[in-house]
Every structure is written in structure tokens, then in C-alpha cells.
C-alpha atoms as a PDB file:
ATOM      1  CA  UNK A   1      18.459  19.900 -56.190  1.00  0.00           C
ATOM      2  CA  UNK A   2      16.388  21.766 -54.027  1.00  0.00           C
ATOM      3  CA  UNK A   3      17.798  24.230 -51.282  1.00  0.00           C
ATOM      4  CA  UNK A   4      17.628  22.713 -47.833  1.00  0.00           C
ATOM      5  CA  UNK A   5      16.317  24.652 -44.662  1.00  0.00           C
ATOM      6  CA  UNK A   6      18.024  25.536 -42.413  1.00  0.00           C
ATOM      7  CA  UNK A   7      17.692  22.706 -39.260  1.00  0.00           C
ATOM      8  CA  UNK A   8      16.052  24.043 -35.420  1.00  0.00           C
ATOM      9  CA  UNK A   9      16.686  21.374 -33.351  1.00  0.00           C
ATOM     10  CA  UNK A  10      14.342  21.088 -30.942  1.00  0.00           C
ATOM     11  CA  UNK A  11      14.390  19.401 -26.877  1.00  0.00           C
ATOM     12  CA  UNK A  12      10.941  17.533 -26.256  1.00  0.00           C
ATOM     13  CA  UNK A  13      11.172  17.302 -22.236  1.00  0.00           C
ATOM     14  CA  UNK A  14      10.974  21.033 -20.424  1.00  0.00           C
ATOM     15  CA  UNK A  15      10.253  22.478 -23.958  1.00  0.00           C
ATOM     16  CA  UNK A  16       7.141  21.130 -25.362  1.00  0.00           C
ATOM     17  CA  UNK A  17       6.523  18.743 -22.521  1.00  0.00           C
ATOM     18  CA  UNK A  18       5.841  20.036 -18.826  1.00  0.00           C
ATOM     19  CA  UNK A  19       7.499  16.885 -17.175  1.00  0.00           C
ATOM     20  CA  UNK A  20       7.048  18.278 -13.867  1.00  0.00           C
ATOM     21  CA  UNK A  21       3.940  15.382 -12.940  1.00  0.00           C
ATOM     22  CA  UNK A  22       6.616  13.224 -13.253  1.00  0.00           C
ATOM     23  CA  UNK A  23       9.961  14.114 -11.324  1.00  0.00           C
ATOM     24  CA  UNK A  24       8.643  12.196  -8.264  1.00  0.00           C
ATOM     25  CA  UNK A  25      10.034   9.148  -9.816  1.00  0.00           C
ATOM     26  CA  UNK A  26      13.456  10.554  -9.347  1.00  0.00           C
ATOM     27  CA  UNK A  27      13.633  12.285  -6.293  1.00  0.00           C
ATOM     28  CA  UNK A  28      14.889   8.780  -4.459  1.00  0.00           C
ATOM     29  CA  UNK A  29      18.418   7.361  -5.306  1.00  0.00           C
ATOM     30  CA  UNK A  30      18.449   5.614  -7.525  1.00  0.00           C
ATOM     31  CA  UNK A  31      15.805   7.075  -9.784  1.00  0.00           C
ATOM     32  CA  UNK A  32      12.543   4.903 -11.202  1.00  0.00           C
ATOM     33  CA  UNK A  33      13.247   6.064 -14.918  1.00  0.00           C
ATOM     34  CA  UNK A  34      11.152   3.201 -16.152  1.00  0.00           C
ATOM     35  CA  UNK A  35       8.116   5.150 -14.363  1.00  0.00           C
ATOM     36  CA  UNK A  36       9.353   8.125 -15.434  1.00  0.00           C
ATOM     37  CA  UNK A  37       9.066   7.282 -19.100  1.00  0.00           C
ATOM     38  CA  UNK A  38       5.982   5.705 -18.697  1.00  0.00           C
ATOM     39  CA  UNK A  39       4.194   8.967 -17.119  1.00  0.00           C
ATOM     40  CA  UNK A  40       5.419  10.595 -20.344  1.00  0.00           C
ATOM     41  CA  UNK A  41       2.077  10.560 -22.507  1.00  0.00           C
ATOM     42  CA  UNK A  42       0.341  12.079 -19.804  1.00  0.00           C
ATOM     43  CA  UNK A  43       2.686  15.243 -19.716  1.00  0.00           C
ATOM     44  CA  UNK A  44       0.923  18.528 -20.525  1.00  0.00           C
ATOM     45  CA  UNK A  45       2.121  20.726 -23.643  1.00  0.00           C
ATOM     46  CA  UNK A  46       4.244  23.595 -22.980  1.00  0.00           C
ATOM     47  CA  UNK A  47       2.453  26.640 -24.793  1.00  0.00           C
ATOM     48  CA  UNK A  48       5.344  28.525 -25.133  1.00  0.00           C
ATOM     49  CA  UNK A  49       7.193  25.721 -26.720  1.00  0.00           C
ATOM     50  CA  UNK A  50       5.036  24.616 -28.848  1.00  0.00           C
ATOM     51  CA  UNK A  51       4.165  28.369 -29.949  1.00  0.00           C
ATOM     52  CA  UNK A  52       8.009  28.673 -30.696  1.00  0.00           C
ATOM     53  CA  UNK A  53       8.304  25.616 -32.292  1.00  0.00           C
ATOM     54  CA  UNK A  54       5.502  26.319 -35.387  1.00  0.00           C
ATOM     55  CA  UNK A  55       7.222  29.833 -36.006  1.00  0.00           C
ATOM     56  CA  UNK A  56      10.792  27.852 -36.619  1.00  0.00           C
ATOM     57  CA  UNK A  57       8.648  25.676 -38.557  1.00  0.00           C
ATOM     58  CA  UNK A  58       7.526  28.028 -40.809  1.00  0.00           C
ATOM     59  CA  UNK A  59      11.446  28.669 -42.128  1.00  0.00           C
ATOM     60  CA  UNK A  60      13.327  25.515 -40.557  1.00  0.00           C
ATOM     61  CA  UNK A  61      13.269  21.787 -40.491  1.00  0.00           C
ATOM     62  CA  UNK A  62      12.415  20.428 -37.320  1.00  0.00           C
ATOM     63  CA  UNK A  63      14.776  17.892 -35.468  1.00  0.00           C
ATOM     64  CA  UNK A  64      13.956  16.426 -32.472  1.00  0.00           C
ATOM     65  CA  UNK A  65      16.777  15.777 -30.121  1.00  0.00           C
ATOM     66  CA  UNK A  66      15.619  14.314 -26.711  1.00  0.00           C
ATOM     67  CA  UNK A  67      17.845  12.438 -23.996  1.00  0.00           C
ATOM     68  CA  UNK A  68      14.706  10.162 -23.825  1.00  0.00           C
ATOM     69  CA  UNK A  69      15.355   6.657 -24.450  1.00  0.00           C
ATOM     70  CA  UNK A  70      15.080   4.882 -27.869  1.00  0.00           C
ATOM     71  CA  UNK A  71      12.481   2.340 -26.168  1.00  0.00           C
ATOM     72  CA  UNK A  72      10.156   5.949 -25.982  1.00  0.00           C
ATOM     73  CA  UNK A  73       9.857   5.978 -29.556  1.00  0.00           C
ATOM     74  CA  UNK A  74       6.329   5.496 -30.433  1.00  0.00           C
ATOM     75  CA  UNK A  75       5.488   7.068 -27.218  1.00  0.00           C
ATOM     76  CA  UNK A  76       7.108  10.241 -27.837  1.00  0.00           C
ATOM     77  CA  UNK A  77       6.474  10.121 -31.581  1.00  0.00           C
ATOM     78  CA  UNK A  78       2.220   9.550 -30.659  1.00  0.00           C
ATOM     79  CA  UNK A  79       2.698  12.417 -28.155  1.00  0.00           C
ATOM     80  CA  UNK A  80       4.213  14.915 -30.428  1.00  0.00           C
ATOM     81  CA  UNK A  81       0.992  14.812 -33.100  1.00  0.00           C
ATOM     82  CA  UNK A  82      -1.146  14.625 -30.622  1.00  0.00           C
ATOM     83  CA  UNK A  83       0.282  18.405 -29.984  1.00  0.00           C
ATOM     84  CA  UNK A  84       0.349  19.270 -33.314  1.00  0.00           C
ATOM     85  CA  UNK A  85       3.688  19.106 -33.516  1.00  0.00           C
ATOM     86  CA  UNK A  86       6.012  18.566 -36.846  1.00  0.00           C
ATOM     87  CA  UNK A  87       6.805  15.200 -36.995  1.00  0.00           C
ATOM     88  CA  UNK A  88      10.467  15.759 -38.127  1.00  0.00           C
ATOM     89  CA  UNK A  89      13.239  13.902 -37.886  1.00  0.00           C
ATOM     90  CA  UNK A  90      13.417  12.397 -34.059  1.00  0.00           C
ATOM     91  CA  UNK A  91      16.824  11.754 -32.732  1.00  0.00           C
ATOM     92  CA  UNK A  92      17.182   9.620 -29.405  1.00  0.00           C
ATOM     93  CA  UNK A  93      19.120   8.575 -26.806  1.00  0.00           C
ATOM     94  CA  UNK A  94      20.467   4.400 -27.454  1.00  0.00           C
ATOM     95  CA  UNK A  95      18.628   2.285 -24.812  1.00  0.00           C
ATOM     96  CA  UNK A  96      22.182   1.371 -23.377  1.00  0.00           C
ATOM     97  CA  UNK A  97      23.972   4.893 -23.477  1.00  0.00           C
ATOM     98  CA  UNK A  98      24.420   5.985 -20.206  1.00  0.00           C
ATOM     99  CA  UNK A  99      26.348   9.410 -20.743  1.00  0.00           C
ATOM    100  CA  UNK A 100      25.322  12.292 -19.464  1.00  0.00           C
ATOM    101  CA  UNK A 101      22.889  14.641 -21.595  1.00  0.00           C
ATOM    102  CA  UNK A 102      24.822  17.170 -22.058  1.00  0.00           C
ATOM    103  CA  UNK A 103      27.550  14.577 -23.473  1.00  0.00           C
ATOM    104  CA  UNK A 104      25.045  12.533 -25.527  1.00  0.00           C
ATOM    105  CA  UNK A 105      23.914  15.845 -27.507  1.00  0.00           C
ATOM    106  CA  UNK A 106      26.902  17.354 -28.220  1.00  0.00           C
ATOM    107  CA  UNK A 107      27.474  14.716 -30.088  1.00  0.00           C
ATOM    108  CA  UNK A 108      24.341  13.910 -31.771  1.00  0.00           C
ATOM    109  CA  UNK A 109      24.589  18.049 -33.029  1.00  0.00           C
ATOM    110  CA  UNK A 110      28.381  17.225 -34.160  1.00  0.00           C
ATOM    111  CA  UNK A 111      26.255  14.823 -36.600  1.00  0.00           C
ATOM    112  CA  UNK A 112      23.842  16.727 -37.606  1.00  0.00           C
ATOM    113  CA  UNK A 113      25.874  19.629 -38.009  1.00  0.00           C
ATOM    114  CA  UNK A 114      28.494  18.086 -40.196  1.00  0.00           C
ATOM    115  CA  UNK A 115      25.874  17.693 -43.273  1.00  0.00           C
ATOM    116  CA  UNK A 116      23.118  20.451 -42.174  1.00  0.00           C
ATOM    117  CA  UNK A 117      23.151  24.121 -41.441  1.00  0.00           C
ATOM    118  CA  UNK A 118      21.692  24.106 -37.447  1.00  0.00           C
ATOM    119  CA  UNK A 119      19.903  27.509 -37.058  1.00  0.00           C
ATOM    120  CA  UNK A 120      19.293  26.755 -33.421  1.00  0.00           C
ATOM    121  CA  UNK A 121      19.172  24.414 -30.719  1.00  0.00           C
ATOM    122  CA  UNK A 122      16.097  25.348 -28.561  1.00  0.00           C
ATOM    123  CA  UNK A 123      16.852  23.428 -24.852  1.00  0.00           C
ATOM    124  CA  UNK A 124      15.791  23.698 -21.226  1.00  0.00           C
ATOM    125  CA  UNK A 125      18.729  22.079 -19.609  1.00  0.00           C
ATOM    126  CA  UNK A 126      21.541  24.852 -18.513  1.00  0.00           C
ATOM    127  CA  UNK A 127      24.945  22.139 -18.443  1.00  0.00           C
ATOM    128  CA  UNK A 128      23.310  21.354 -21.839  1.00  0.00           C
ATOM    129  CA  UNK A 129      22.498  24.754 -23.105  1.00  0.00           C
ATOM    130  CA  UNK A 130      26.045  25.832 -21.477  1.00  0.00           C
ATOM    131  CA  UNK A 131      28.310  23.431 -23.178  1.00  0.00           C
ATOM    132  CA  UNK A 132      26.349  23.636 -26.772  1.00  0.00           C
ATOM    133  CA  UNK A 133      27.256  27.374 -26.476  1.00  0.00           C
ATOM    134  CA  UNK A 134      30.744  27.115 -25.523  1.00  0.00           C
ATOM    135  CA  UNK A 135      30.992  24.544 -28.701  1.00  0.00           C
ATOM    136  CA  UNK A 136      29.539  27.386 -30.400  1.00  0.00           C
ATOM    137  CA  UNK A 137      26.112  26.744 -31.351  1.00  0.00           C
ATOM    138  CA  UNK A 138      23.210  29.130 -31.868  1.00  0.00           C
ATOM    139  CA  UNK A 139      21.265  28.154 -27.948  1.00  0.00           C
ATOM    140  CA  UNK A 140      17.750  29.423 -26.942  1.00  0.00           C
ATOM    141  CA  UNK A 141      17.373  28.543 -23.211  1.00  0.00           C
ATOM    142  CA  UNK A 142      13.837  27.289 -22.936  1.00  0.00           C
ATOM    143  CA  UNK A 143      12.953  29.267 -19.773  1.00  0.00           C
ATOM    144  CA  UNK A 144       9.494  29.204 -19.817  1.00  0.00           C
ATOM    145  CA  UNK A 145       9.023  26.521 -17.348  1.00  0.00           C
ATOM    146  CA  UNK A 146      11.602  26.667 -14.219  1.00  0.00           C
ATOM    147  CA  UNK A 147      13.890  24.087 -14.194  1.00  0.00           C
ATOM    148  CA  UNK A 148      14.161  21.730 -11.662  1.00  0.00           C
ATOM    149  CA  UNK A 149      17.639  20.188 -10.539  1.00  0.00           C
ATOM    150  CA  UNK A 150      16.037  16.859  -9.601  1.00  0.00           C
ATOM    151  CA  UNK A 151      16.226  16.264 -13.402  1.00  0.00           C
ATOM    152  CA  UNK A 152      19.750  17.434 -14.330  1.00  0.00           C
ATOM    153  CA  UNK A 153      21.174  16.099 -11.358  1.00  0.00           C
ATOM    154  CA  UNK A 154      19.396  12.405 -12.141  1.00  0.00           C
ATOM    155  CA  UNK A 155      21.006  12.774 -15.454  1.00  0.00           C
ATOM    156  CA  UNK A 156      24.219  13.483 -14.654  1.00  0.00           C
ATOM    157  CA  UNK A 157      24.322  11.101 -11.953  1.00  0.00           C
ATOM    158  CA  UNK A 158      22.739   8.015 -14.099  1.00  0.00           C
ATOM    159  CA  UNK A 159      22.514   9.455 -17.302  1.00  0.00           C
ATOM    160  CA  UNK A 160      18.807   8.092 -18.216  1.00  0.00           C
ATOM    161  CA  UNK A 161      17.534  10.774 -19.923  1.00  0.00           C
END
């Protein structure tokens, strides 16, 4: 049986996608998330992300792990070759699920973690980045772009993303 790589699991939104043309939709109360998804193809790469991302490539497998929305599959899935991006495994947030990010990960890593080696965990979100760590996982803070609050506190708040 072949030897399995290591797995870098990878945030799409403030990582490899600059969202920021899009958190208008969720500066009112409650937030337009079905606008906000649909504004997604449009969103610029991140340089630094992606840059990051093909080095972990070259020694990891890929997993995407996005709070977006199952319904943003073939959206997000387009939008990711389009970049160039490995088109590993893509792990998303159940249409219904309404927990917070932060919640929704930790568990999705549990998963992944209980059959794979994860590397690292590459994320943008600090209540995200803060609890992985605490749980113990190897976190990169994706800095490169500054993080809004509109974002975190829309997901904590309705849990949409």
C-alpha cells in the first residue's frame, strides 16, 4: 500500500479568495448570504494563498475545508481551477447546519484527523484559528489579507458560512 501524505487543510474564503467585494451583503441584520454566495465567482485570488497553497502541495494532500454552503459546490469547485488550484478533496458546510464556524470545523478536522495525519490547517478566521489551536492542531493564521469582523461576527451570529 502506498504511504499517504501528510493532509494541509486548507480555508477557501480570506485565504485564496479576497471576499472583501462581497461583505456588503452582511453589514445589515440579518445578513443577505444568498448574495453573498452568489458574488463568490467574482472574488479575486489571494496571491499569498494561493502561493502557499502549491508549496504544501508539493509534500501534502490538499483538503479543502470552507464554512461555505454545500449548495456552493460547483461554484467553489469551478472557482478553485480556475486559480490553479488542487482540486483535492472539498469539505463543506450542510445546507441546513447553522453552527458557528469555528464549531462546524472542529469537527469536520476531528474527522479527518481520526484516519489522516493533518500537517496543518491554514485559516483566516481568529475564533477559528484560536480554538483549532487550543484542540491542538498545527494553525497558520492566514494574515495576508486583514480580517474583517463583519464576517466572523455574521457567522457567529447566523452561522452561514
Amino acid at each position: 500500500m502506498p504511504e499517504q501524505r501528510p493532509l494541509a487543510v486548507i480555508d477557501v474564503d480570506g485565504v485564496v479568495a479576497d471576499v472583501r467585494h462581497r461583505l456588503r451583503f452582511l453589514r445589515a441584520s440579518p445578513g443577505d448570504w444568498e448574495a453573498f454566495f452568489a458574488a463568490a465567482p467574482a472574488d479575486p485570488p489571494l496571491a499569498e494563498g494561493v502561493e502557499l497553497v502549491h508549496r504544501l502541495a508539493r509534500d501534502h494532500e490538499v483538503v479543502w475545508l470552507t464554512g461555505r454552503p454545500e449548495r456552493s459546490r460547483a461554484a467553489t469547485w469551478r472557482w478553485l481551477g480556475e486559480q490553479g488550484l488542487p482540486l483535492g478533496e472539498l469539505r463543506m458546510r450542510p445546507d441546513d447546519d447553522r453552527r458557528p464556524a469555528r464549531v462546524f470545523k472542529r469537527a469536520e478536522l476531528r474527522q479527518l484527523g481520526a484516519r489522516r495525519q493533518v500537517a496543518v490547517v491554514v485559516d483566516d478566521d481568529p475564533a477559528v484559528v484560536d480554538l483549532l489551536r487550543a484542540d491542538g492542531w498545527p494553525v497558520l493564521r492566514a494574515e495576508w489579507l486583514a480580517y474583517e469582523a463583519t464576517l466572523g461576527n455574521a457567522q457567529e451570529s447566523e452561522g452561514r458560512t
